[in-house]
N, C-alpha and C. Protein backbone atom coordinates (compact mmCIF):
# COMPACT_ATOMS: atom_id res chain seq x y z
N UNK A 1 6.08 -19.26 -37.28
CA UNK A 1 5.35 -19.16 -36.03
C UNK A 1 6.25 -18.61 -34.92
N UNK A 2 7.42 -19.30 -34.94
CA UNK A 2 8.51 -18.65 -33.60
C UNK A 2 8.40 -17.05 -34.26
N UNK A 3 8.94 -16.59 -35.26
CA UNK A 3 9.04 -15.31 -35.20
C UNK A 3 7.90 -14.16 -35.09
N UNK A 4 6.75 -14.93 -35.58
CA UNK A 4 5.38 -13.50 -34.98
C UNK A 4 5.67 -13.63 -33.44
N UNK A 5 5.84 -15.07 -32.44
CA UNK A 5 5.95 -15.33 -30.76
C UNK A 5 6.85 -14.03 -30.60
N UNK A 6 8.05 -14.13 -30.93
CA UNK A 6 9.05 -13.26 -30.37
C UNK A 6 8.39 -11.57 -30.68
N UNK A 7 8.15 -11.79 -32.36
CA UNK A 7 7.16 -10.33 -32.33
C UNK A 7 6.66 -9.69 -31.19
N UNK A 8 5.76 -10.51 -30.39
CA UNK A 8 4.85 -10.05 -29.54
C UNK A 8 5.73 -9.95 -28.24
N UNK A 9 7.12 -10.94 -28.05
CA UNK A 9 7.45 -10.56 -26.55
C UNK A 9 7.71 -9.19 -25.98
N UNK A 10 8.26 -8.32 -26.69
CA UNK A 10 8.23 -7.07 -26.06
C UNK A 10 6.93 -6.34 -25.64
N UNK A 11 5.96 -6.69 -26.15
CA UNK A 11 4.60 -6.59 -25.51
C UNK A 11 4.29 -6.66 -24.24
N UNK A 12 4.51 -8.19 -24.56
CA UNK A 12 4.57 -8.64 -23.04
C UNK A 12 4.97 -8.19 -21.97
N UNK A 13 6.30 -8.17 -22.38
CA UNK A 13 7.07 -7.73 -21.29
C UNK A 13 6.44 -6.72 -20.27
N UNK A 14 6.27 -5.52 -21.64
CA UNK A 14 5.84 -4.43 -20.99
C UNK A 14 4.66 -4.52 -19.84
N UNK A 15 3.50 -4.98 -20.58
CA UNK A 15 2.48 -5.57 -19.47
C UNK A 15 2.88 -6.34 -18.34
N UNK A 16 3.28 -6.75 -18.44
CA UNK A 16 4.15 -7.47 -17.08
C UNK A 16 4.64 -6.50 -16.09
N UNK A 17 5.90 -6.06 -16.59
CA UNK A 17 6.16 -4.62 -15.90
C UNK A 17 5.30 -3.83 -15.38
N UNK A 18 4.33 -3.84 -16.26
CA UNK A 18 3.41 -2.46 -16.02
C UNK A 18 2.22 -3.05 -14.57
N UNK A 19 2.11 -4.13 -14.45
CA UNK A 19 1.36 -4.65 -14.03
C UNK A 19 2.28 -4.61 -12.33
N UNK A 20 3.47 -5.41 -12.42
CA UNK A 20 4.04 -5.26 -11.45
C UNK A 20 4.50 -4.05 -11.08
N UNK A 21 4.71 -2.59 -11.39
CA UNK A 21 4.63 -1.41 -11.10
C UNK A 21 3.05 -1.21 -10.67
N UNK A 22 1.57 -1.31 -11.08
CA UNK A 22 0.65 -1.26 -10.05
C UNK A 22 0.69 -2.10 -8.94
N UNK A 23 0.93 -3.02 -8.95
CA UNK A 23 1.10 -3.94 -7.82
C UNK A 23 1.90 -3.60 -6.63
N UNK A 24 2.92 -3.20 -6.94
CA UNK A 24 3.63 -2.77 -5.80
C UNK A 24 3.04 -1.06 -5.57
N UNK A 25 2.73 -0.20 -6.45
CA UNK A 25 1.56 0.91 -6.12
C UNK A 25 1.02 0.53 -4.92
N UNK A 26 -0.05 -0.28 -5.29
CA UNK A 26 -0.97 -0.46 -4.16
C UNK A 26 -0.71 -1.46 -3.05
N UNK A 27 0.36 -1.60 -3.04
CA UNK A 27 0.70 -2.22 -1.90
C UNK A 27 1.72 -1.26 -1.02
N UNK A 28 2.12 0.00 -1.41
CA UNK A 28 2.57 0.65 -0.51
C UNK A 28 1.69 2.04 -0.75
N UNK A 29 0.43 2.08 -1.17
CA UNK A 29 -0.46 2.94 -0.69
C UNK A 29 -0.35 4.31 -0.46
N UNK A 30 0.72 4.53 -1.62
CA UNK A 30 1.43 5.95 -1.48
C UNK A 30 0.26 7.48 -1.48
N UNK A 31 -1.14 7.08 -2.07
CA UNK A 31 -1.92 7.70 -2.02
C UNK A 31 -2.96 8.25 -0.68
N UNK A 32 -2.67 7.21 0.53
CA UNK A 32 -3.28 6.89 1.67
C UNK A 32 -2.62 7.56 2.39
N UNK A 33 -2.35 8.52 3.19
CA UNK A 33 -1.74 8.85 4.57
C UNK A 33 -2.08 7.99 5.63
N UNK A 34 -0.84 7.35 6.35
CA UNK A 34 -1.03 6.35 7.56
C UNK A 34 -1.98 5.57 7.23
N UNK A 35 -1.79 4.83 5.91
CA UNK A 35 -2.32 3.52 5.48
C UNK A 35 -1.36 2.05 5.60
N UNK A 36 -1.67 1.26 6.01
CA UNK A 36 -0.98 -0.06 5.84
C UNK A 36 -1.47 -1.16 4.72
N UNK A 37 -1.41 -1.39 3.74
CA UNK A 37 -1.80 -2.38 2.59
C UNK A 37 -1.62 -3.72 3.05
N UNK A 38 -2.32 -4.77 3.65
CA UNK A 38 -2.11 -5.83 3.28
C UNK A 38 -2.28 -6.75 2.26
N UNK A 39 -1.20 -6.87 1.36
CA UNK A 39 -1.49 -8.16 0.06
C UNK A 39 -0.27 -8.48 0.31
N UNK A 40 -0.35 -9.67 -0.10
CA UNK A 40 0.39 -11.28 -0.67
C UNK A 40 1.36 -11.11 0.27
N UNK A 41 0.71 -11.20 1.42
CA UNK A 41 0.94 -11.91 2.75
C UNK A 41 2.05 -10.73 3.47
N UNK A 42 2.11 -9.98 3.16
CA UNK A 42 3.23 -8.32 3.31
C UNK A 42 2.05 -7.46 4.05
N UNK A 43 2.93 -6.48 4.64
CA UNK A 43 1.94 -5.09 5.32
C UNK A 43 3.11 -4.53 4.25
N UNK A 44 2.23 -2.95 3.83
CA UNK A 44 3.04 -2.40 3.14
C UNK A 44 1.92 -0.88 3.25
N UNK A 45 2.97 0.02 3.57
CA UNK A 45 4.76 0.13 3.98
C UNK A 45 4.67 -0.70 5.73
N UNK A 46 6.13 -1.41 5.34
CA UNK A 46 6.11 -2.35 6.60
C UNK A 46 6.31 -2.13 7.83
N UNK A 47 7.10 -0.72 7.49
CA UNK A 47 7.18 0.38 9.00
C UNK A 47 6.70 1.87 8.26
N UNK A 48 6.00 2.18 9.45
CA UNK A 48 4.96 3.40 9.12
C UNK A 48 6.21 4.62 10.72
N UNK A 49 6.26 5.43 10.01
CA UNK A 49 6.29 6.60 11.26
C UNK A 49 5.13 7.64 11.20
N UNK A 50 4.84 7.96 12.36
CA UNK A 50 3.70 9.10 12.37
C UNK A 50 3.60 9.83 13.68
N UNK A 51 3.22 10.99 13.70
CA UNK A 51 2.75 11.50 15.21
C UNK A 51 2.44 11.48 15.50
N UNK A 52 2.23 11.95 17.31
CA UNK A 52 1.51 11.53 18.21
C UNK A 52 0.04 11.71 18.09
N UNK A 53 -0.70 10.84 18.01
CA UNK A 53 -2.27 11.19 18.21
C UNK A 53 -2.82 10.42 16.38
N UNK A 54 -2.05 10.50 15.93
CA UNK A 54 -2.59 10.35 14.01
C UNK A 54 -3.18 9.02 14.44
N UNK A 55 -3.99 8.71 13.15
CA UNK A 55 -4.57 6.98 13.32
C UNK A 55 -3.90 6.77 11.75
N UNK A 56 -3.90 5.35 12.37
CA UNK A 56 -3.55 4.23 11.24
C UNK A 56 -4.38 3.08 10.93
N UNK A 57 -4.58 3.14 9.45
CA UNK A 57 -5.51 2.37 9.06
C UNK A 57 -5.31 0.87 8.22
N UNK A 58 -5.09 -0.62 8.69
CA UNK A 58 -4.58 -1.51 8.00
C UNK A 58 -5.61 -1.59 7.26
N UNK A 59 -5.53 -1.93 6.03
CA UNK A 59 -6.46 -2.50 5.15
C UNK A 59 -6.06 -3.69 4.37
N UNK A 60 -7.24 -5.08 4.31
CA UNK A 60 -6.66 -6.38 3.92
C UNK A 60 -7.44 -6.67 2.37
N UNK A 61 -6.14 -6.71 1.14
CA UNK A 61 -6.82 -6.96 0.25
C UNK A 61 -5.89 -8.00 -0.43
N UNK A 62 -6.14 -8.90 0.49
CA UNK A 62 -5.74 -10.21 0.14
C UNK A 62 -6.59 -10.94 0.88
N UNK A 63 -6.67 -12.04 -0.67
CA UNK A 63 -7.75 -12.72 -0.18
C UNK A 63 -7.49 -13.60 0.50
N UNK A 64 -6.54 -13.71 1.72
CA UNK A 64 -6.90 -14.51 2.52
C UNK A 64 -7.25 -13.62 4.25
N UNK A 65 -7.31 -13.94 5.03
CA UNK A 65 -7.80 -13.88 6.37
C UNK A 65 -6.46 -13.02 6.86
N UNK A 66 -6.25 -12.35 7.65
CA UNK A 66 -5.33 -11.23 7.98
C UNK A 66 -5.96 -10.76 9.63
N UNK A 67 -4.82 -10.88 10.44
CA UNK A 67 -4.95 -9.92 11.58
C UNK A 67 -3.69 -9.27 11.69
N UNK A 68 -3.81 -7.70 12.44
CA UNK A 68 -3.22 -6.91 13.06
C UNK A 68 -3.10 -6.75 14.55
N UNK A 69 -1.86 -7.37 15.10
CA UNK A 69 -1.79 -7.37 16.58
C UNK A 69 -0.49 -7.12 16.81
N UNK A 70 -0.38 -5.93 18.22
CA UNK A 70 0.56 -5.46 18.45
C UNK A 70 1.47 -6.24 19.47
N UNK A 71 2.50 -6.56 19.59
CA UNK A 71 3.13 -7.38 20.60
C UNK A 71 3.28 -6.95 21.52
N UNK A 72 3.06 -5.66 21.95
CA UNK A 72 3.00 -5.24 23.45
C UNK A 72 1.92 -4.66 23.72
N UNK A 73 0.29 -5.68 23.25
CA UNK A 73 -0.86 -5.83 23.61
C UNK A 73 -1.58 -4.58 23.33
N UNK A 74 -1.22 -3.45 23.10
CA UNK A 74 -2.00 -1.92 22.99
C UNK A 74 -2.92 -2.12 22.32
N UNK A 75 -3.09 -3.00 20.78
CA UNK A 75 -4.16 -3.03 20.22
C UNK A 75 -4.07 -4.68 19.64
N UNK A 76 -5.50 -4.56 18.84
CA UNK A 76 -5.45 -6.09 18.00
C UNK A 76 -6.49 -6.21 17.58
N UNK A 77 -6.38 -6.45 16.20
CA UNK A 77 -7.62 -6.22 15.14
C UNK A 77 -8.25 -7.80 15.70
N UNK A 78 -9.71 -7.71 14.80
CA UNK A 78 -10.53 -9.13 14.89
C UNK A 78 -9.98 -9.82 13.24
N UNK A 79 -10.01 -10.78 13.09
CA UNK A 79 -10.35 -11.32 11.76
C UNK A 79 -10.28 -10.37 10.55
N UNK A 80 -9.37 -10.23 9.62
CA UNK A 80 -9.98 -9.07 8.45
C UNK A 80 -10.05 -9.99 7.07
N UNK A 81 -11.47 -9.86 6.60
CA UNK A 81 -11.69 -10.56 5.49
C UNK A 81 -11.22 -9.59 4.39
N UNK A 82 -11.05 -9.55 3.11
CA UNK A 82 -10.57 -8.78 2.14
C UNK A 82 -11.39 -7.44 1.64
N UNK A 83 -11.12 -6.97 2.13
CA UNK A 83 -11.32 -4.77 2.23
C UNK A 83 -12.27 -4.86 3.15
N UNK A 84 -11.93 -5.67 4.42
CA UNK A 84 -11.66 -5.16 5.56
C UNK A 84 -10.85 -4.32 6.12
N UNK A 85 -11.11 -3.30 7.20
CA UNK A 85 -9.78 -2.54 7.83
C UNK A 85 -10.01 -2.80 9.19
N UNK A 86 -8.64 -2.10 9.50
CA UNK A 86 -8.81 -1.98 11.51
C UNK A 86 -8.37 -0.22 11.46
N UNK A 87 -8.50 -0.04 12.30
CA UNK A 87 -7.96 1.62 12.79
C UNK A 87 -7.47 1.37 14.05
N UNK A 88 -6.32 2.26 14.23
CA UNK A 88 -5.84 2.61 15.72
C UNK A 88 -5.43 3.85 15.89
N UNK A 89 -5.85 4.81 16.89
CA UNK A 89 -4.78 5.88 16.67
C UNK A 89 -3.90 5.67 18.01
N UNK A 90 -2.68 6.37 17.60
CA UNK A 90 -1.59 6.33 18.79
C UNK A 90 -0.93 7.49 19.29
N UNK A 91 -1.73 7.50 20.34
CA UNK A 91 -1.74 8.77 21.09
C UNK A 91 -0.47 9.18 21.96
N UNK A 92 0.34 8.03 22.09
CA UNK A 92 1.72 7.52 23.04
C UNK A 92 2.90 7.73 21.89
N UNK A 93 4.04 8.42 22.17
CA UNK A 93 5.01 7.96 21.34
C UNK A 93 5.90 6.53 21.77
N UNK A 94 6.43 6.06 20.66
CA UNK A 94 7.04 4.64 20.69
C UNK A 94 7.09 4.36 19.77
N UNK A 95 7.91 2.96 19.99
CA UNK A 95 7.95 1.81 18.66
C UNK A 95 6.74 0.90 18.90
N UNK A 96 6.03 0.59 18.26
CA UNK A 96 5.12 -0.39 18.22
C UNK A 96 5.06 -1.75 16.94
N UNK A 97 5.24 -2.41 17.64
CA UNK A 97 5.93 -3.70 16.50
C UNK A 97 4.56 -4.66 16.41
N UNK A 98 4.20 -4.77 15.19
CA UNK A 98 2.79 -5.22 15.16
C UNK A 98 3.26 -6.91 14.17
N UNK A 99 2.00 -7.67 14.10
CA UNK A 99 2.31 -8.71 13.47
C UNK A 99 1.15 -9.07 13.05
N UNK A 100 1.19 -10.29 12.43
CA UNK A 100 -0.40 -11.28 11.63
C UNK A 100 -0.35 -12.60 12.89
N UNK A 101 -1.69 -12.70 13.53
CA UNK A 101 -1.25 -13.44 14.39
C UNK A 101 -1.77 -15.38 13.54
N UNK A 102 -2.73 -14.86 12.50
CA UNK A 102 -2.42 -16.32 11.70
C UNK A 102 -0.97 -16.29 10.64
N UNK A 103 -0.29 -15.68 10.83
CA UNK A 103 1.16 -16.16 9.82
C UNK A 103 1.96 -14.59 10.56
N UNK A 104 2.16 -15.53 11.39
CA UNK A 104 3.45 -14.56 12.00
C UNK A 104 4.76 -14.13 11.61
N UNK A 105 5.14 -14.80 10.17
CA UNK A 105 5.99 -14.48 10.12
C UNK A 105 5.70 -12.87 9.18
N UNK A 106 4.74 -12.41 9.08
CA UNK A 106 4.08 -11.07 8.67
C UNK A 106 4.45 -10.10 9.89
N UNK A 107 5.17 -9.02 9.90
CA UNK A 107 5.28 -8.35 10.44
C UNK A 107 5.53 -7.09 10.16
N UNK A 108 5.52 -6.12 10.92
CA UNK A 108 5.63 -4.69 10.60
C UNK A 108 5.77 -3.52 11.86
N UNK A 109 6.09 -2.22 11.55
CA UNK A 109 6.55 -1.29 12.90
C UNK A 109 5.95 -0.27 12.63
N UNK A 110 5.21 0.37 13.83
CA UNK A 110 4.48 1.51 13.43
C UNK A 110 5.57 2.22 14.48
N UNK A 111 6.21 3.33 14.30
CA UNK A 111 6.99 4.28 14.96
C UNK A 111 6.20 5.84 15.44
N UNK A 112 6.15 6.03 16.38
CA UNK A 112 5.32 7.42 16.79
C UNK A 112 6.04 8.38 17.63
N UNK A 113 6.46 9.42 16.82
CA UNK A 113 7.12 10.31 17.06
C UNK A 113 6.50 11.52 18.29
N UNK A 114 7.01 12.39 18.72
CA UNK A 114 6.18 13.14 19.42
C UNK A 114 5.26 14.34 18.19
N UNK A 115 4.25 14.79 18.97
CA UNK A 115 3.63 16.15 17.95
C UNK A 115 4.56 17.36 17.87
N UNK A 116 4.65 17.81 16.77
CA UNK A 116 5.20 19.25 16.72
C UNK A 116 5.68 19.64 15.47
């Protein structure tokens, strides 16, 4: 019996791996331009740069409750239930340091460069 178990661990493994390679996929949303992923309690990518005027789109697919709020008040999502989003565009260049205002210790930086 131990030796068919071990048989199969390299199986495993792989699925595992493979699983945690989508996982982190879609949590940095490499397919999305000026997307923010929220799962398992992370924004991802956690700092975004973009230019002046682009919008950015958080999207919450974790199932728990998620807000987007900026600490120097410019914007602030309502409540996001799971594949919920918010949009902002940022028309100002700056740093903009955003957070989860139910679990603050969630945070993230949207950086906005000038156009050109």
């Amino acid at each position: 019996m131990r030796s068919r178990i071990l048989a199969y661990a390299p199986a495993a493994l792989v699925i595992v791996v493979a699983a945690g390679v989508f996982a982190t996929r879609q949590l940095h949303a490499d397919d999305a331009p000026n997307q923010v992923v929220i799962m398992t309690f992370k924004y991802g990518p956690k700092d975004i740069t973009v230019p002046a005027g682009a919008t950015v789109t958080w999207i919450n697919k974790d199932p728990e409750v998620h807000t987007v709020v900026d600490k120097g008040g410019k914007f602030r999502s309502s409540a996001l239930d799971t594949d919920d989003s918010f949009t902002f565009t940022f028309a100002e260049p700056g740093t903009y340091n955003f957070f989860c205002s139910l679990h603050p210790q969630m945070t993230g930086t949207v950086t906005v460069v000038p156009k050109g």
